[in-house]
N, C-alpha and C. Protein backbone atom coordinates (compact mmCIF):
# COMPACT_ATOMS: atom_id res chain seq x y z
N UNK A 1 11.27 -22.97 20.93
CA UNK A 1 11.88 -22.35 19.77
C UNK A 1 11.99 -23.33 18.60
N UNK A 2 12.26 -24.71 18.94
CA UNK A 2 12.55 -25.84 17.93
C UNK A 2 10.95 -26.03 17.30
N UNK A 3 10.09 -25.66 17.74
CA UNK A 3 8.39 -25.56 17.19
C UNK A 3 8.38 -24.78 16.37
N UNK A 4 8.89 -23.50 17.14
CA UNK A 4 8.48 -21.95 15.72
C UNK A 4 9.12 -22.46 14.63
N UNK A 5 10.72 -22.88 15.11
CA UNK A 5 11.44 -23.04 13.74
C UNK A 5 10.96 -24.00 12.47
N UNK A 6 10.26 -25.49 13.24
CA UNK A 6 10.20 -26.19 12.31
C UNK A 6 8.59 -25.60 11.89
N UNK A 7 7.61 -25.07 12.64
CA UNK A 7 6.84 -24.09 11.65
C UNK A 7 6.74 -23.73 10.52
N UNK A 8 8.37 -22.68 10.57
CA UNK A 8 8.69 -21.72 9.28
C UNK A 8 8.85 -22.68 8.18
N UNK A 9 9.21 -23.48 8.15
CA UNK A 9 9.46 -24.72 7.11
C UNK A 9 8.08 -25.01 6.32
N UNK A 10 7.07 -24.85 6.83
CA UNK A 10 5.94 -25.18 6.55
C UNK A 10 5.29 -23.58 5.77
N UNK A 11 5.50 -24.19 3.98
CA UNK A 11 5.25 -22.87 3.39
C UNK A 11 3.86 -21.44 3.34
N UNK A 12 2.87 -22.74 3.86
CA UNK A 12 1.80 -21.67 4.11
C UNK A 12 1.88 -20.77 5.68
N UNK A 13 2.44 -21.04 6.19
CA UNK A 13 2.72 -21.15 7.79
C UNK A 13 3.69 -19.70 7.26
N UNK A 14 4.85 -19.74 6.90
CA UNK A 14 6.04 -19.09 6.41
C UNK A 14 5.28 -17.64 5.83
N UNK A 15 4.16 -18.26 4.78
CA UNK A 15 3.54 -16.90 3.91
C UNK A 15 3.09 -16.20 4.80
N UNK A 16 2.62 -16.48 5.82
CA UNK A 16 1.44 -15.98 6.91
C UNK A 16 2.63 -14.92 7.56
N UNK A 17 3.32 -15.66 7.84
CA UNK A 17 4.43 -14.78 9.55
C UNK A 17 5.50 -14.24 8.60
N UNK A 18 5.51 -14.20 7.57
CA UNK A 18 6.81 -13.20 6.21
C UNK A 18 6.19 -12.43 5.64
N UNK A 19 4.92 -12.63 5.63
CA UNK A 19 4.18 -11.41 4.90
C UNK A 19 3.87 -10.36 5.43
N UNK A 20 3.69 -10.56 6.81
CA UNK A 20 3.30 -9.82 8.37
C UNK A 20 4.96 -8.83 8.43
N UNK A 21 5.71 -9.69 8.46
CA UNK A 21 6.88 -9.35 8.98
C UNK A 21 7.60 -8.15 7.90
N UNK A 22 7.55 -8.91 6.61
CA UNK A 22 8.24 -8.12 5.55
C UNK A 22 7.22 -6.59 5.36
N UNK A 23 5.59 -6.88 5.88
CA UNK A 23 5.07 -5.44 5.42
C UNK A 23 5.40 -4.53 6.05
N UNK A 24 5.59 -5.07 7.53
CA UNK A 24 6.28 -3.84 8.81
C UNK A 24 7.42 -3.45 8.40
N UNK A 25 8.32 -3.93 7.69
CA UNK A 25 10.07 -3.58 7.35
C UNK A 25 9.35 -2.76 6.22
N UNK A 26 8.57 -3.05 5.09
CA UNK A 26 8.61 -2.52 4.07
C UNK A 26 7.53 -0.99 3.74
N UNK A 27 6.97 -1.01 4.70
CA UNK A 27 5.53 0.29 4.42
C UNK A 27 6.38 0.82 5.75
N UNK A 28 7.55 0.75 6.52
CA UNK A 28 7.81 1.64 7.42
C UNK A 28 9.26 2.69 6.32
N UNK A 29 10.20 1.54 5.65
CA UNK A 29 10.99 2.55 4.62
C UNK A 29 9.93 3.54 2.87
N UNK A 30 8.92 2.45 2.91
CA UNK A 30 8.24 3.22 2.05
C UNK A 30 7.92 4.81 2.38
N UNK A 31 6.79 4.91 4.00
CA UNK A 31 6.56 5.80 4.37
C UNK A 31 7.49 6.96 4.83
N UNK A 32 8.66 6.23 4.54
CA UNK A 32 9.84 7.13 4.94
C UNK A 32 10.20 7.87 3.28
N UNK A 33 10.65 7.17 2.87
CA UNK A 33 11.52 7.15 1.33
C UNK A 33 10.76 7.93 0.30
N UNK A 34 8.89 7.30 0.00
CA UNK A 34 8.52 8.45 -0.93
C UNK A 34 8.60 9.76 -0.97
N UNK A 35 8.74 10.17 -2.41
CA UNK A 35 8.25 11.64 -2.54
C UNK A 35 7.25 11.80 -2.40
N UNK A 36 6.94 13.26 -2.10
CA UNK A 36 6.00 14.14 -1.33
C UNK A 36 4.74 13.54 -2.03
N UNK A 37 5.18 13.31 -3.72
CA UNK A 37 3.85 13.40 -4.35
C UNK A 37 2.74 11.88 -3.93
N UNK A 38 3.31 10.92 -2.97
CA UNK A 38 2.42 10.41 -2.49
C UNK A 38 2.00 10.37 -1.22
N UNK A 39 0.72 10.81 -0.97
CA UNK A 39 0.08 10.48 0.12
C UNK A 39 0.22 9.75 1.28
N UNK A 40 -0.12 9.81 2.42
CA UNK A 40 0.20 8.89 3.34
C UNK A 40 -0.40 7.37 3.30
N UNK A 41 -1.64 7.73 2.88
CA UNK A 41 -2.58 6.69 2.48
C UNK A 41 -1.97 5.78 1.09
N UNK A 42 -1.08 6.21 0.14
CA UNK A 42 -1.04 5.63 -0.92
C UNK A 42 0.48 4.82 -0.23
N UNK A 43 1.40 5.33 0.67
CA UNK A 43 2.50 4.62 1.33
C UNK A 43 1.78 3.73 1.82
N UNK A 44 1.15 3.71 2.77
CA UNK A 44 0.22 2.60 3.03
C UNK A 44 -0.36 1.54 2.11
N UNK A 45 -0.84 2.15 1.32
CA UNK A 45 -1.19 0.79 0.58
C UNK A 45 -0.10 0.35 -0.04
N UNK A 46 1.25 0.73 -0.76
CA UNK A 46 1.89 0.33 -1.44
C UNK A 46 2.08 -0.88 -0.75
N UNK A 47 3.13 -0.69 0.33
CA UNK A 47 3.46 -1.51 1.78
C UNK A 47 2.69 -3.09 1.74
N UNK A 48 1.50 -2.58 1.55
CA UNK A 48 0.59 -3.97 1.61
C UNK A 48 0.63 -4.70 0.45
N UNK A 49 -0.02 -3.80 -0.50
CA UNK A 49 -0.04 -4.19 -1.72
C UNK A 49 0.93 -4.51 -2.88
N UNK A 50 2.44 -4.10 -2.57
CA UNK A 50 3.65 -4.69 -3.28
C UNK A 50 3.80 -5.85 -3.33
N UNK A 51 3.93 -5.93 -1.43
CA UNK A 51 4.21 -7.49 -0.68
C UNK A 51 3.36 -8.30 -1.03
N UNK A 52 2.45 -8.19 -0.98
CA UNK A 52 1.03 -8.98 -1.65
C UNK A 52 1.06 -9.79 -2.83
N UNK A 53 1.58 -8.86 -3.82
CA UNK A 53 1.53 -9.11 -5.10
C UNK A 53 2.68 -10.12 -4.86
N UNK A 54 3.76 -10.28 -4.70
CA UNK A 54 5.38 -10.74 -4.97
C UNK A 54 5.39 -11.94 -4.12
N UNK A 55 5.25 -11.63 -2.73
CA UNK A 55 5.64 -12.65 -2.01
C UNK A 55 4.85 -13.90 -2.61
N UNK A 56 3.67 -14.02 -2.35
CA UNK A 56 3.56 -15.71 -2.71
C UNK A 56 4.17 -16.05 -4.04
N UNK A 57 4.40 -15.55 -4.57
CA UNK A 57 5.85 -16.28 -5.80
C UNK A 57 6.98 -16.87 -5.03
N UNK A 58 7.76 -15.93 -4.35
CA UNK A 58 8.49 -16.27 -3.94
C UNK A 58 8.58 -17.04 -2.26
N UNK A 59 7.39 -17.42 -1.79
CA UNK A 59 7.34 -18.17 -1.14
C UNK A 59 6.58 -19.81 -1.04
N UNK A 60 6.19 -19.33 -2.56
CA UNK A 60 5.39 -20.62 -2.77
C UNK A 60 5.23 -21.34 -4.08
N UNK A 61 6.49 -20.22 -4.84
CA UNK A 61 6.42 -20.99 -6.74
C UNK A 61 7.84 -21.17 -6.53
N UNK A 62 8.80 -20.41 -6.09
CA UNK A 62 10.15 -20.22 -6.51
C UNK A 62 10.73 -21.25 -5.87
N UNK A 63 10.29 -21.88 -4.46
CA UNK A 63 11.04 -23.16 -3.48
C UNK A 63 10.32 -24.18 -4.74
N UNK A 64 9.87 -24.17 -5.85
CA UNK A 64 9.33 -25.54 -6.45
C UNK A 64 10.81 -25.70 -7.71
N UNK A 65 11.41 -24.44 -8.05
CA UNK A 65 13.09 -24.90 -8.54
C UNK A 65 13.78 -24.46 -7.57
N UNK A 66 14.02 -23.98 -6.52
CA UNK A 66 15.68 -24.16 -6.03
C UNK A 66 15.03 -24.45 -4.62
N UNK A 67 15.97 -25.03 -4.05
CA UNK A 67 15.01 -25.41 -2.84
C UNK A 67 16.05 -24.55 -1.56
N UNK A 68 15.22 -23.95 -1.07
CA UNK A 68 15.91 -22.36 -0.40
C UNK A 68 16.66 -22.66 0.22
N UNK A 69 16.64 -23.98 1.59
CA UNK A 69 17.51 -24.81 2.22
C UNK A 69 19.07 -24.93 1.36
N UNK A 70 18.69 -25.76 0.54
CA UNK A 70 20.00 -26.23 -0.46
C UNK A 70 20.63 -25.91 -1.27
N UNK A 71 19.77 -24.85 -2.07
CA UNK A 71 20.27 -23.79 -3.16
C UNK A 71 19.67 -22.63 -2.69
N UNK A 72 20.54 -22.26 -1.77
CA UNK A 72 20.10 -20.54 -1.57
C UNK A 72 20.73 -19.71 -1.89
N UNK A 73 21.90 -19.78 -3.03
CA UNK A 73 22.35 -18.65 -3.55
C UNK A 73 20.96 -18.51 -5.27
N UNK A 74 21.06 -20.03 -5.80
CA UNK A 74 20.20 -19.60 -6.75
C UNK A 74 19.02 -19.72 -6.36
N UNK A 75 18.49 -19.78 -5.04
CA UNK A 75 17.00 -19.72 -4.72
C UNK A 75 16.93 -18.18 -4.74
N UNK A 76 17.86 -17.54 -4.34
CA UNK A 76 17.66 -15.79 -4.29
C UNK A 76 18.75 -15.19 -5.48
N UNK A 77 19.19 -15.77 -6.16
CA UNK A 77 19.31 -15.42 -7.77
C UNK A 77 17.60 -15.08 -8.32
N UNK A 78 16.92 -15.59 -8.17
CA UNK A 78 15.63 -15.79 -8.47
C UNK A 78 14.69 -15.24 -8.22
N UNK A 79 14.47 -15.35 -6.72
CA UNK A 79 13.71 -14.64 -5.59
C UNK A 79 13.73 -13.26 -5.48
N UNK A 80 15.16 -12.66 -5.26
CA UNK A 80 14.61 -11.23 -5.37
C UNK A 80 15.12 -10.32 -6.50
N UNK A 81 15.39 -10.90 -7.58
CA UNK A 81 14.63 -9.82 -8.63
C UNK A 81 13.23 -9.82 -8.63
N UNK A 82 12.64 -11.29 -8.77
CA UNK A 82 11.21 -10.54 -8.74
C UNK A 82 10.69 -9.87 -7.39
N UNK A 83 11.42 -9.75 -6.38
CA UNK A 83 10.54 -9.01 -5.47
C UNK A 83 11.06 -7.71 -5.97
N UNK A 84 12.31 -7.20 -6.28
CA UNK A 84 13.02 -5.69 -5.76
C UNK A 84 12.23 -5.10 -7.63
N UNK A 85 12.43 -5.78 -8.78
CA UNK A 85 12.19 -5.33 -9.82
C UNK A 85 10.71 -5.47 -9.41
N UNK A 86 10.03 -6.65 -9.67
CA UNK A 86 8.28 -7.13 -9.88
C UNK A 86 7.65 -5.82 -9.43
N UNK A 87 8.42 -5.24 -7.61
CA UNK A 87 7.67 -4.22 -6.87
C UNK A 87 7.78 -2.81 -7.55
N UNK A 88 9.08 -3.08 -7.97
CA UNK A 88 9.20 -1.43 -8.85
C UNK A 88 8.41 -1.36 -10.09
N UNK A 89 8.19 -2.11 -10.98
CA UNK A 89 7.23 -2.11 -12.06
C UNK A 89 5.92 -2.13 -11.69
N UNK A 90 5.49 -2.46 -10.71
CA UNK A 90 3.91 -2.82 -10.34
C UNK A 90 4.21 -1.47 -10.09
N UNK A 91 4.74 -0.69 -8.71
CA UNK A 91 4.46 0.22 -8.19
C UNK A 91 4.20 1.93 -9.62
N UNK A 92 5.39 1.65 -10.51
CA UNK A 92 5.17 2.80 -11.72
C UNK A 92 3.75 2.27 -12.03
N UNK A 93 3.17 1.14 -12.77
CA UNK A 93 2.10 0.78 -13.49
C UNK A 93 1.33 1.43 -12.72
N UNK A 94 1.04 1.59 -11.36
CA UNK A 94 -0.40 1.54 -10.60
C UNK A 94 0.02 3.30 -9.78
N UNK A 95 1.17 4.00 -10.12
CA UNK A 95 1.16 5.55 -9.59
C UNK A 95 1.74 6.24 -10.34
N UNK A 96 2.31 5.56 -11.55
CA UNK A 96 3.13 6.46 -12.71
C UNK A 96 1.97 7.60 -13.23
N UNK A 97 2.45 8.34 -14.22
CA UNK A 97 3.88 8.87 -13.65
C UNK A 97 4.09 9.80 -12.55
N UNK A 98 5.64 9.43 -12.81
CA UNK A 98 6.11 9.61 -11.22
C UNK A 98 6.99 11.18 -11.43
N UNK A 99 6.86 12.10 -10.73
CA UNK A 99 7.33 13.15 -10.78
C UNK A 99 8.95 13.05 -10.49
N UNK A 100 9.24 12.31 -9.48
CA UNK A 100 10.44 11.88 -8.68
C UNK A 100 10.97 10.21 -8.71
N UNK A 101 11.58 10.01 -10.10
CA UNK A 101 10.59 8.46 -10.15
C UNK A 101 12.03 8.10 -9.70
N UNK A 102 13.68 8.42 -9.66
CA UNK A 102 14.42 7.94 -9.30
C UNK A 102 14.20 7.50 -8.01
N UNK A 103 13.71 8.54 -7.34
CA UNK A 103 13.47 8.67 -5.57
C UNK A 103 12.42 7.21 -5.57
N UNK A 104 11.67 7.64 -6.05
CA UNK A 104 10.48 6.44 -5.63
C UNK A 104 11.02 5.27 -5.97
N UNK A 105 11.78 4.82 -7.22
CA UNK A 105 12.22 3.50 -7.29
C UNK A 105 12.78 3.20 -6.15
N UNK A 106 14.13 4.23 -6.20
CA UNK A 106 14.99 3.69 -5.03
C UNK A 106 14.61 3.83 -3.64
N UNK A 107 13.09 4.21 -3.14
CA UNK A 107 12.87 3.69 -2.18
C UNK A 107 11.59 2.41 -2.31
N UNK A 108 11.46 1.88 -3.15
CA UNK A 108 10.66 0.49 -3.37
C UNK A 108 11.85 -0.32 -3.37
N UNK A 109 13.04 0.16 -3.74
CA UNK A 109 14.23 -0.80 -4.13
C UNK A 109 14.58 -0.95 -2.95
N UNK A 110 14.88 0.12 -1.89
CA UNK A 110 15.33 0.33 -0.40
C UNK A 110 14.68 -0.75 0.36
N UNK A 111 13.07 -0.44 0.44
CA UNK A 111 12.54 -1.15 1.27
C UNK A 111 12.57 -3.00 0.94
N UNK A 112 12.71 -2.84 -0.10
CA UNK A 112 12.53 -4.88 -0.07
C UNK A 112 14.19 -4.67 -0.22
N UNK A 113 15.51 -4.39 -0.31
CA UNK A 113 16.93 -4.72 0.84
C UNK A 113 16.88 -5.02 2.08
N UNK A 114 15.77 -4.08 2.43
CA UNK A 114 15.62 -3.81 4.17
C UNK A 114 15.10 -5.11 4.63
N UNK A 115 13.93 -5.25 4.10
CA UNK A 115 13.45 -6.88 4.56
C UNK A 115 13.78 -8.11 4.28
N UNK A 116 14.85 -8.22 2.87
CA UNK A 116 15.62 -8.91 2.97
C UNK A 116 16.54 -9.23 3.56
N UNK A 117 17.47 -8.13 4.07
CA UNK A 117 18.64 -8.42 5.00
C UNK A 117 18.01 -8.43 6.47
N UNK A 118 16.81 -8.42 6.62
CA UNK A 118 16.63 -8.40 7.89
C UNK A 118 15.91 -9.73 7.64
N UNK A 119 15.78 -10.28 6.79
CA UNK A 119 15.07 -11.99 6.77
C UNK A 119 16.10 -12.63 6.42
N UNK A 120 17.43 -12.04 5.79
CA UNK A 120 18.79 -13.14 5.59
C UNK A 120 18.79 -13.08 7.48
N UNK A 121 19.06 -11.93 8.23
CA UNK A 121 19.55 -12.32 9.50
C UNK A 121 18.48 -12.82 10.44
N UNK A 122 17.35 -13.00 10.16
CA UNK A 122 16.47 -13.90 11.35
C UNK A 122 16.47 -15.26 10.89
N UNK A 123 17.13 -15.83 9.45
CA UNK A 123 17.30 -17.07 8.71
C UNK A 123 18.35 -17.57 9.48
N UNK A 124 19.36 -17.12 9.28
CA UNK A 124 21.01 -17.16 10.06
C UNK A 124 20.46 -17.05 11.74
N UNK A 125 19.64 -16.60 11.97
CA UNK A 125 19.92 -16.50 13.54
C UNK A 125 18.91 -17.67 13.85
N UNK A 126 17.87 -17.88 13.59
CA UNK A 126 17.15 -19.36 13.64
C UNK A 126 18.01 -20.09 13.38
N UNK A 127 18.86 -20.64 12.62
CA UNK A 127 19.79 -21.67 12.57
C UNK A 127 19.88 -22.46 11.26
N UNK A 128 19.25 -21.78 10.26
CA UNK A 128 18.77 -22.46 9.06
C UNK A 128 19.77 -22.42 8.14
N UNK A 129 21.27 -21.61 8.56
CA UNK A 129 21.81 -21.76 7.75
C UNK A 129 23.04 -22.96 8.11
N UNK A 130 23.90 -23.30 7.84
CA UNK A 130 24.34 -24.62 8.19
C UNK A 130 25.77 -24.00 9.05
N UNK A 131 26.79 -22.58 8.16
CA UNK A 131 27.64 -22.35 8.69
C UNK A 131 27.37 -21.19 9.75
């Protein structure tokens, strides 16, 4: 376990097994949450293609000012607006307009909470946090 952990530390390593991880949390509330007016196929790609877009920012520009270890309140001051906003603006740009656009935000907004609080608690349960 002391291998995987010191792994995750290692940011390309991290992009690989968070990107995997966050698309399963995030294309499973997508496919849940959209309105009708998208496809199954277009939940699908969102899923991929949100995470895609966002994460390597925030796994590989944003630890270069706050360093997530030491400043992790303003490492995720930072971090997820651009994931929860970045994903909601990409997602209008590339399916607007949106018939149901409250619904659809708030489930692009839903799904990156979901994988966040489920990556605050596999952070905390690896041991990375100190208290």
């Amino acid at each position: 376990m002391e291998d995987f952990r010191k792994l995750l530390t290692e940011p390309w390593f991290f992009l690989f097994f968070g990107y995997f991880l966050t698309i399963t949390i995030e294309t499973t509330v997508l496919c849940v949450g959209l309105s009708d007016q998208h496809r199954m196929s277009r939940r699908l790609l969102a899923g991929l293609w949100l995470t895609a877009c966002t994460y390597p920012i925030i796994v590989l520009v944003v630890p270069y000012w706050y360093d997530p270890g030491k400043e992790r309140i303003a490492y995720l001051l930072v971090a997820e607006p651009i994931a929860h906003f970045g994903e909601c603006l990409l997602f209008y740009l590339a399916f607007g307009p949106l018939r149901n656009f409250w619904r659809d935000m708030a489930a692009v907004f839903a799904a990156n909470l979901a994988s966040f609080g489920l990556g605050e608690l596999l952070y905390y349960s690896l041991g990375f946090y100190d208290a």
